[in-house]
C-alpha atoms as a PDB file:
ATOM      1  CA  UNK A   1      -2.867  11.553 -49.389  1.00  0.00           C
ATOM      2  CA  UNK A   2      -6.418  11.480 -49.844  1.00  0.00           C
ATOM      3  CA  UNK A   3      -7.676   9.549 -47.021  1.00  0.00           C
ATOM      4  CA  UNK A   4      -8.349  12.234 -43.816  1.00  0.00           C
ATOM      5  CA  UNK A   5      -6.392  11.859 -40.732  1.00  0.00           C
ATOM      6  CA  UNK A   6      -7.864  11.579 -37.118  1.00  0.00           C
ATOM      7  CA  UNK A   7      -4.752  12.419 -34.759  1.00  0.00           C
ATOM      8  CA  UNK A   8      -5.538  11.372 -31.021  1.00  0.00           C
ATOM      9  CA  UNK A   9      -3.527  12.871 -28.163  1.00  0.00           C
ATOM     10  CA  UNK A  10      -3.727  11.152 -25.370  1.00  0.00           C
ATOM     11  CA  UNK A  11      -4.965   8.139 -26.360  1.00  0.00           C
ATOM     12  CA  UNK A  12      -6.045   5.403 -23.907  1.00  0.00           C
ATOM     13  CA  UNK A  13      -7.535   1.835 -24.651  1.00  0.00           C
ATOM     14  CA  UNK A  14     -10.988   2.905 -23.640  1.00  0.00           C
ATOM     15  CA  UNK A  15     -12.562   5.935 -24.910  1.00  0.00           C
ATOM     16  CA  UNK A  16      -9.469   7.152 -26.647  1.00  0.00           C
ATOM     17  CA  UNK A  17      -9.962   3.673 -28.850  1.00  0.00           C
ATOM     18  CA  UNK A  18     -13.474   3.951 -29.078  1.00  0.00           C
ATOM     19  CA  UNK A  19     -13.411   7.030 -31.037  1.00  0.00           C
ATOM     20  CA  UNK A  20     -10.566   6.186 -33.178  1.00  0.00           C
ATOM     21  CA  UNK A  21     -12.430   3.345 -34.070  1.00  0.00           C
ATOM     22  CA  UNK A  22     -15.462   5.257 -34.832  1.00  0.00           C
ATOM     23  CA  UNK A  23     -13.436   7.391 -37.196  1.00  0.00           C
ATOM     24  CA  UNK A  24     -11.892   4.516 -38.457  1.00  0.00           C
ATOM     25  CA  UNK A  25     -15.472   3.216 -39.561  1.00  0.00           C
ATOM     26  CA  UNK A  26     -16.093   6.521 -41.610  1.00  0.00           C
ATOM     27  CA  UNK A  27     -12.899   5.981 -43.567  1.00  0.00           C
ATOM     28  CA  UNK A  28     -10.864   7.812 -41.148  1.00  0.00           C
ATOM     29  CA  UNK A  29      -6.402   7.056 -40.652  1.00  0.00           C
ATOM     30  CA  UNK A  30      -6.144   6.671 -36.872  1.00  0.00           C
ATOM     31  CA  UNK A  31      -2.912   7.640 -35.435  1.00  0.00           C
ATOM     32  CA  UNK A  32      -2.747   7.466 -31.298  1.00  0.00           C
ATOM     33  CA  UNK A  33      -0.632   8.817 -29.747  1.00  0.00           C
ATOM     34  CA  UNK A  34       0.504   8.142 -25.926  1.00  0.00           C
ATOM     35  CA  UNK A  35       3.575   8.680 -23.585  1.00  0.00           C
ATOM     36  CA  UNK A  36       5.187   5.194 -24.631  1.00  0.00           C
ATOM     37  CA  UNK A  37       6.033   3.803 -27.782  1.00  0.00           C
ATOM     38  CA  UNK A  38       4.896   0.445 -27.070  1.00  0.00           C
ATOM     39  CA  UNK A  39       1.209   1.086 -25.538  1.00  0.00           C
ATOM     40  CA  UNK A  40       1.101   3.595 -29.027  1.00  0.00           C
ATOM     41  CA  UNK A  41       1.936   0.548 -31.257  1.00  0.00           C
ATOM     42  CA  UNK A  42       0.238  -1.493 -29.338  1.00  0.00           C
ATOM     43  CA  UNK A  43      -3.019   0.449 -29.537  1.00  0.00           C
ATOM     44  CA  UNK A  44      -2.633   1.004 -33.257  1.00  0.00           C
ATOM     45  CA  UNK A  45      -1.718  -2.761 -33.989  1.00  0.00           C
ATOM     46  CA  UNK A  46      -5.243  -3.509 -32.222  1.00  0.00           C
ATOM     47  CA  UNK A  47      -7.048  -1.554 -35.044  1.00  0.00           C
ATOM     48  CA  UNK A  48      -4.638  -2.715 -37.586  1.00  0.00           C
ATOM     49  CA  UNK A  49      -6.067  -6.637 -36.507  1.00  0.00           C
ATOM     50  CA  UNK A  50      -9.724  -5.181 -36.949  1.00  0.00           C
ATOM     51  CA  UNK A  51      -9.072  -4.161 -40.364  1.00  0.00           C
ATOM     52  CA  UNK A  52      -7.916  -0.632 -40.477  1.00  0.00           C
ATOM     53  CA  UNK A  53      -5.223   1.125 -40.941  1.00  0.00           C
ATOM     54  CA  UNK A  54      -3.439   2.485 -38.113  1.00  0.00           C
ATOM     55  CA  UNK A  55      -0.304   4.318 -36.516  1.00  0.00           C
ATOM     56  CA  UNK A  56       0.934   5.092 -33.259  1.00  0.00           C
ATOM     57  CA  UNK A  57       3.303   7.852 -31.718  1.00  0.00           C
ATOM     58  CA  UNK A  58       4.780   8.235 -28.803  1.00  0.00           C
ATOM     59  CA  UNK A  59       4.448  11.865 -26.918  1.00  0.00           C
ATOM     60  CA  UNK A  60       5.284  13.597 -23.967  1.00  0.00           C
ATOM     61  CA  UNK A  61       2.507  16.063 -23.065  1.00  0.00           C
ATOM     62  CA  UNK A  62       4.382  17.931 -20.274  1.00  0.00           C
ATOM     63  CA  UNK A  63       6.796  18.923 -23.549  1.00  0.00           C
ATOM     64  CA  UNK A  64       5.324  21.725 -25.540  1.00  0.00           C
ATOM     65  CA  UNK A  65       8.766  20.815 -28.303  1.00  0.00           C
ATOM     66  CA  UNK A  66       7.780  17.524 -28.603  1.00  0.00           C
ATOM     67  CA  UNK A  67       4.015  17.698 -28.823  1.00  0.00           C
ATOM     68  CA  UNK A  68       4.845  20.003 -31.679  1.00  0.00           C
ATOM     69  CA  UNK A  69       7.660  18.078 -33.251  1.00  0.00           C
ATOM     70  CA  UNK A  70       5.043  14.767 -33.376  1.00  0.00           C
ATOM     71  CA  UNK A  71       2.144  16.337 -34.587  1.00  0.00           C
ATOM     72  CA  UNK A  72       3.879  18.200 -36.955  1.00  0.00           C
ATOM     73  CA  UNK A  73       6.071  14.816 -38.127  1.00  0.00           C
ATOM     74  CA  UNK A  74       1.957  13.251 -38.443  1.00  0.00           C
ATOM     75  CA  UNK A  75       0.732  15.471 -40.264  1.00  0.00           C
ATOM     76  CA  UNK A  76       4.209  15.445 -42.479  1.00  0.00           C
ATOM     77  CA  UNK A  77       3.880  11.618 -42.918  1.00  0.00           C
ATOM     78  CA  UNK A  78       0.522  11.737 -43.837  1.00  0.00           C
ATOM     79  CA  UNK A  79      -0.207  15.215 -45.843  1.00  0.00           C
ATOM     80  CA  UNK A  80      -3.216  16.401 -43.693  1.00  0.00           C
ATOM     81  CA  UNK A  81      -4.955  16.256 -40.341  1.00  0.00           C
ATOM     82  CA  UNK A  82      -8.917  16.659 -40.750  1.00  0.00           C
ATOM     83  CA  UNK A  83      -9.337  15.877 -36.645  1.00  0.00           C
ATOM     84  CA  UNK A  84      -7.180  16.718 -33.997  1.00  0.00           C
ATOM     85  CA  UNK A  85      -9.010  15.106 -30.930  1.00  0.00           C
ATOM     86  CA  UNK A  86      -7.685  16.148 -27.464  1.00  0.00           C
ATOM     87  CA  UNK A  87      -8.306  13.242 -25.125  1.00  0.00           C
ATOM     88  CA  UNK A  88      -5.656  13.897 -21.998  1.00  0.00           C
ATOM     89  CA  UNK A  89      -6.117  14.809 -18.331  1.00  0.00           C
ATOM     90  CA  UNK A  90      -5.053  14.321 -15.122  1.00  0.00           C
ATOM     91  CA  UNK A  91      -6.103  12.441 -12.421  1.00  0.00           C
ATOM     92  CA  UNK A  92      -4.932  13.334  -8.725  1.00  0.00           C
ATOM     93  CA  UNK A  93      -7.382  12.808  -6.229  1.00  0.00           C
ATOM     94  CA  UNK A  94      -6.327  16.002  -3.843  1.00  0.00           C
ATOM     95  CA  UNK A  95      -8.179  18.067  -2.074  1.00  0.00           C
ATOM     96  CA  UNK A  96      -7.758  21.725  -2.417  1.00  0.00           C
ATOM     97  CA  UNK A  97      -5.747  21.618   0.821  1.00  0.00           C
ATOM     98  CA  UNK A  98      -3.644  19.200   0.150  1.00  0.00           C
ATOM     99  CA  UNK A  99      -3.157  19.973  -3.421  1.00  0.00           C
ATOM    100  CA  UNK A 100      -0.121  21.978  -3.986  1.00  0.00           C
ATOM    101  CA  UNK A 101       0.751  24.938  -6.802  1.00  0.00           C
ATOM    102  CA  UNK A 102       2.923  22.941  -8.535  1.00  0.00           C
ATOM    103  CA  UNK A 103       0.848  20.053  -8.833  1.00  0.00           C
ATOM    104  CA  UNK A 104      -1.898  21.812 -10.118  1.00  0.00           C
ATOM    105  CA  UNK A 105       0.194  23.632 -12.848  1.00  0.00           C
ATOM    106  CA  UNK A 106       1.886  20.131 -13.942  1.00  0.00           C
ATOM    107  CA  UNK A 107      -1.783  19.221 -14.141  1.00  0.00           C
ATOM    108  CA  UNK A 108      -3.334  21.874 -15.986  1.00  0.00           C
ATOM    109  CA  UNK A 109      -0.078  21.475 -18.676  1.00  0.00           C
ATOM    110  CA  UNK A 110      -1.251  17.680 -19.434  1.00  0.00           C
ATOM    111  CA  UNK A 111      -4.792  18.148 -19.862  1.00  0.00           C
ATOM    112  CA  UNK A 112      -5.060  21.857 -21.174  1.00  0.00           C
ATOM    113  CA  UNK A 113      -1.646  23.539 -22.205  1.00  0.00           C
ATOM    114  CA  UNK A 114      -0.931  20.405 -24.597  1.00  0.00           C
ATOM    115  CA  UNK A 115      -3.703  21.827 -26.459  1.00  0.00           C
ATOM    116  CA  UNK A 116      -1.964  24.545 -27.752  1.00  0.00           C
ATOM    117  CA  UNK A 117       1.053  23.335 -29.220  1.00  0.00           C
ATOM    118  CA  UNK A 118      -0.774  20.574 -30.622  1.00  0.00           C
ATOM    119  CA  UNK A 119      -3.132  22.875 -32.609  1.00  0.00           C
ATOM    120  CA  UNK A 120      -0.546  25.412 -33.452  1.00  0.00           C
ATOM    121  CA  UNK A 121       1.821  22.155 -35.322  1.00  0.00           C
ATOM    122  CA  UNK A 122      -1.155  20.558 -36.614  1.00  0.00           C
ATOM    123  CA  UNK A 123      -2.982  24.290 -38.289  1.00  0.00           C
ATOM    124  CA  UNK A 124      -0.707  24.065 -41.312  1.00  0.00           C
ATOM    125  CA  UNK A 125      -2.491  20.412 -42.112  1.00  0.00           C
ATOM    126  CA  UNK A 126      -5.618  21.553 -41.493  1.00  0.00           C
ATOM    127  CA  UNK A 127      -8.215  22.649 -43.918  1.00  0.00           C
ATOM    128  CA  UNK A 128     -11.631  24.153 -43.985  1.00  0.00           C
ATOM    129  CA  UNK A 129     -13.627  21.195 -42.605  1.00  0.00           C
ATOM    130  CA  UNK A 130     -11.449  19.943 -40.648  1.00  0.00           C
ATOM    131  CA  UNK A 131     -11.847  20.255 -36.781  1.00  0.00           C
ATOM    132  CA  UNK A 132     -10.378  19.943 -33.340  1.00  0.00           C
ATOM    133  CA  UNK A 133     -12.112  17.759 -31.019  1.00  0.00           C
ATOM    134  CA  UNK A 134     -11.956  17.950 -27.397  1.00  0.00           C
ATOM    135  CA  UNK A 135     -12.997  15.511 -24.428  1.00  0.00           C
ATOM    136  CA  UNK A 136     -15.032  17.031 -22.040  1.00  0.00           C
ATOM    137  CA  UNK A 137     -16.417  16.119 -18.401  1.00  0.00           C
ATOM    138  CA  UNK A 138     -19.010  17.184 -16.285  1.00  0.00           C
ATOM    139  CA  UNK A 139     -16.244  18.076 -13.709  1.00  0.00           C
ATOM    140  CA  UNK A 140     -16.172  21.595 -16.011  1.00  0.00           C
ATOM    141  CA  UNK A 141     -19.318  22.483 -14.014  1.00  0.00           C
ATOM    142  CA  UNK A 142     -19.425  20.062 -10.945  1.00  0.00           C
ATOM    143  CA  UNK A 143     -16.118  19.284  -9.545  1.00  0.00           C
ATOM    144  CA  UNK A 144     -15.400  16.693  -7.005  1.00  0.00           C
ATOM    145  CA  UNK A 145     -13.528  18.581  -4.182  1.00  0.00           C
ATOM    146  CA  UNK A 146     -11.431  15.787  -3.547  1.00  0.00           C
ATOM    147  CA  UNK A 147      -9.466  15.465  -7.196  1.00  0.00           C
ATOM    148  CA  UNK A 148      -9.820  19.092  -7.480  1.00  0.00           C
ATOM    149  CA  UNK A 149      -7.417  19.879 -10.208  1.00  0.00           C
ATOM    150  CA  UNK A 150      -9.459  17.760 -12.446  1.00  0.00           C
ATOM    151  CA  UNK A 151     -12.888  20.257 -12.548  1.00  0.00           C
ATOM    152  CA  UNK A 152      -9.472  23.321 -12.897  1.00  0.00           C
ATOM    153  CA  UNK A 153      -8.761  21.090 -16.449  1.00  0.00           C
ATOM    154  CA  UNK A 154     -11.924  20.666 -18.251  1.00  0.00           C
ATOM    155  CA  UNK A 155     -13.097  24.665 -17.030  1.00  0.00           C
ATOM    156  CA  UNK A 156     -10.126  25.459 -18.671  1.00  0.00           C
ATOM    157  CA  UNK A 157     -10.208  23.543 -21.828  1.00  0.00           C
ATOM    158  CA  UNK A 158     -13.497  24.307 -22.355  1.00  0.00           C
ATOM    159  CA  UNK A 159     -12.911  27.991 -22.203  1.00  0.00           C
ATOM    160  CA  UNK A 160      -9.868  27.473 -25.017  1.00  0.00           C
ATOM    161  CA  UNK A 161     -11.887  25.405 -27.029  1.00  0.00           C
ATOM    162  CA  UNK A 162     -13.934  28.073 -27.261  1.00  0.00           C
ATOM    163  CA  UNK A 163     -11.232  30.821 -28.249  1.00  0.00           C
ATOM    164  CA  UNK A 164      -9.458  27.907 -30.511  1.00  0.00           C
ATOM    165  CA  UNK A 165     -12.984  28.077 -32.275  1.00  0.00           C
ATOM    166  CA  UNK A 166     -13.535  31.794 -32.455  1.00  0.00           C
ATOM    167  CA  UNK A 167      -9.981  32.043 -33.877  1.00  0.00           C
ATOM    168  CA  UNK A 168     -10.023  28.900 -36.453  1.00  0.00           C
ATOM    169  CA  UNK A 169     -14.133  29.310 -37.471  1.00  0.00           C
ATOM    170  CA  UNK A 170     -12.406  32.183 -40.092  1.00  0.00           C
ATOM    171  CA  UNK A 171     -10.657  29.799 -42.445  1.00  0.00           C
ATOM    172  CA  UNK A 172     -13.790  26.779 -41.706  1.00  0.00           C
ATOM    173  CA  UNK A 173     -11.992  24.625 -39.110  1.00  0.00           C
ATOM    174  CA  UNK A 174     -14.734  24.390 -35.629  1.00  0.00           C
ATOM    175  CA  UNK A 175     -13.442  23.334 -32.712  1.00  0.00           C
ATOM    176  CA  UNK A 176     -15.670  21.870 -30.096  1.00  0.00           C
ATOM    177  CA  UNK A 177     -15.352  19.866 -26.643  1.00  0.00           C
ATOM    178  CA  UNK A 178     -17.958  17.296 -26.057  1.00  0.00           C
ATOM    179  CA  UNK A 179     -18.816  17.332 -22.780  1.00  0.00           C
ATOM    180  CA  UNK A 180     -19.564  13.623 -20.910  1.00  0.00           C
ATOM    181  CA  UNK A 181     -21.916  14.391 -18.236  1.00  0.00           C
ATOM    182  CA  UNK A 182     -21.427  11.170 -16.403  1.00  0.00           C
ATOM    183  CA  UNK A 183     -18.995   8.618 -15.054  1.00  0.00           C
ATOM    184  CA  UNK A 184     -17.244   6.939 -17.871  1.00  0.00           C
ATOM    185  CA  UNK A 185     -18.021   3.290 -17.106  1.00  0.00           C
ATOM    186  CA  UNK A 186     -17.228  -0.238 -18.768  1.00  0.00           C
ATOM    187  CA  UNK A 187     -20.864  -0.656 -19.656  1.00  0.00           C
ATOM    188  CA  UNK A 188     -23.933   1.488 -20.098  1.00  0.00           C
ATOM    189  CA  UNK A 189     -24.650   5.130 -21.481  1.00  0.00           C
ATOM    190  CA  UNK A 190     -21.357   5.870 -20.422  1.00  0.00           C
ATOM    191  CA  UNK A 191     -19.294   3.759 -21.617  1.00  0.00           C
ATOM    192  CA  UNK A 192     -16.559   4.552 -24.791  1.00  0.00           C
ATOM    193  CA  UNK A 193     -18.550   2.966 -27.554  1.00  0.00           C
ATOM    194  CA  UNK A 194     -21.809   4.762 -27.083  1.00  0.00           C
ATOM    195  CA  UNK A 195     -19.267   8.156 -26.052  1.00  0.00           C
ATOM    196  CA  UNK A 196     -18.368   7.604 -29.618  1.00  0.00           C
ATOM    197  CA  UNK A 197     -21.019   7.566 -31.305  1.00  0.00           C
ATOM    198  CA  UNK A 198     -22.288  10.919 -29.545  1.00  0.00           C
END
């Protein structure tokens, strides 16, 4: 297969679209991927109507197996993966006191240990230029005490990204987390189609 392969985890209509879309533009396969089958298809059958060409997964994040199992059956259907873009996190507005151990460990699975298995299954379909791509927030730096497990996430992920790109810079894969210093919004600076194009 000669056309590259941007593989979205966690994809949502909004931002998680936007981007795939973007890719899409620059001759990019977007495959989403998303906890149910049908939002998956559905998202992918919206890109297939604009023109591209599209596929969608369905994947449970809080499973390191089956993050593994579909990124590796991706990257089998379609020879390569040239951008693994991380997109996931949890929202739960709690405050540190009401927040319990558990909950912030579920959290921290969905929107940081997913990375790991992901990039582990998709490394064999990776070559040098290819990169993993990770959404960041400002909560990495100024977290809102009330949805506290949120600024916990993107600290973390940010810190992996940055060992995932020590580790894969070797063989000429980069990984990077763009960081969104504002509130994603429907309009405006912050909304997904200018996120996108940053």
């Amino acid at each position: 297969m000669q056309t590259p392969v941007h593989l979205v985890i966690g994809a949502g209509p909004g931002l998680g679209a936007s981007i795939a879309r973007r890719f899409a533009r620059e001759g990019y396969r977007p495959v989403l991927t998303t906890q149910h089958r049908d939002r998956a298809s559905g998202l992918a059958a919206q890109l297939t109507g604009e023109g591209y060409t599209a596929a969608g997964f369905a994947i449970d994040l809080m499973d390191p197996a089956d993050v593994a199992r579909v990124v590796t059956t991706v990257g089998e259907c379609f020879g390569r993966i040239d951008v693994l873009h991380f997109n996931p996190s949890a929202w739960r507005e709690k405050d540190p006191l009401q927040l319990t151990a558990a909950e912030l460990l579920d959290d921290v699975m969905l929107g940081v240990g997913a990375l790991l298995p992901a990039v582990q299954a998709a490394r064999p379909f990776q070559r040098a230029g290819s990169r993993v791509l990770v959404t960041g927030s400002a909560a990495a730096d100024k977290s809102w005490h009330r949805a506290a497990s949120l600024g916990v996430q993107k600290a973390a992920v940010r810190n992996l990204v940055t060992s995932l790109d020590a580790t894969l810079a070797p063989d000429g894969i980069r990984a990077v987390a763009v960081q969104i210093n504002g509130m994603l919004a429907e309009t405006g600076p912050f909304s997904p189609p200018p996120i996108a194009e940053a």
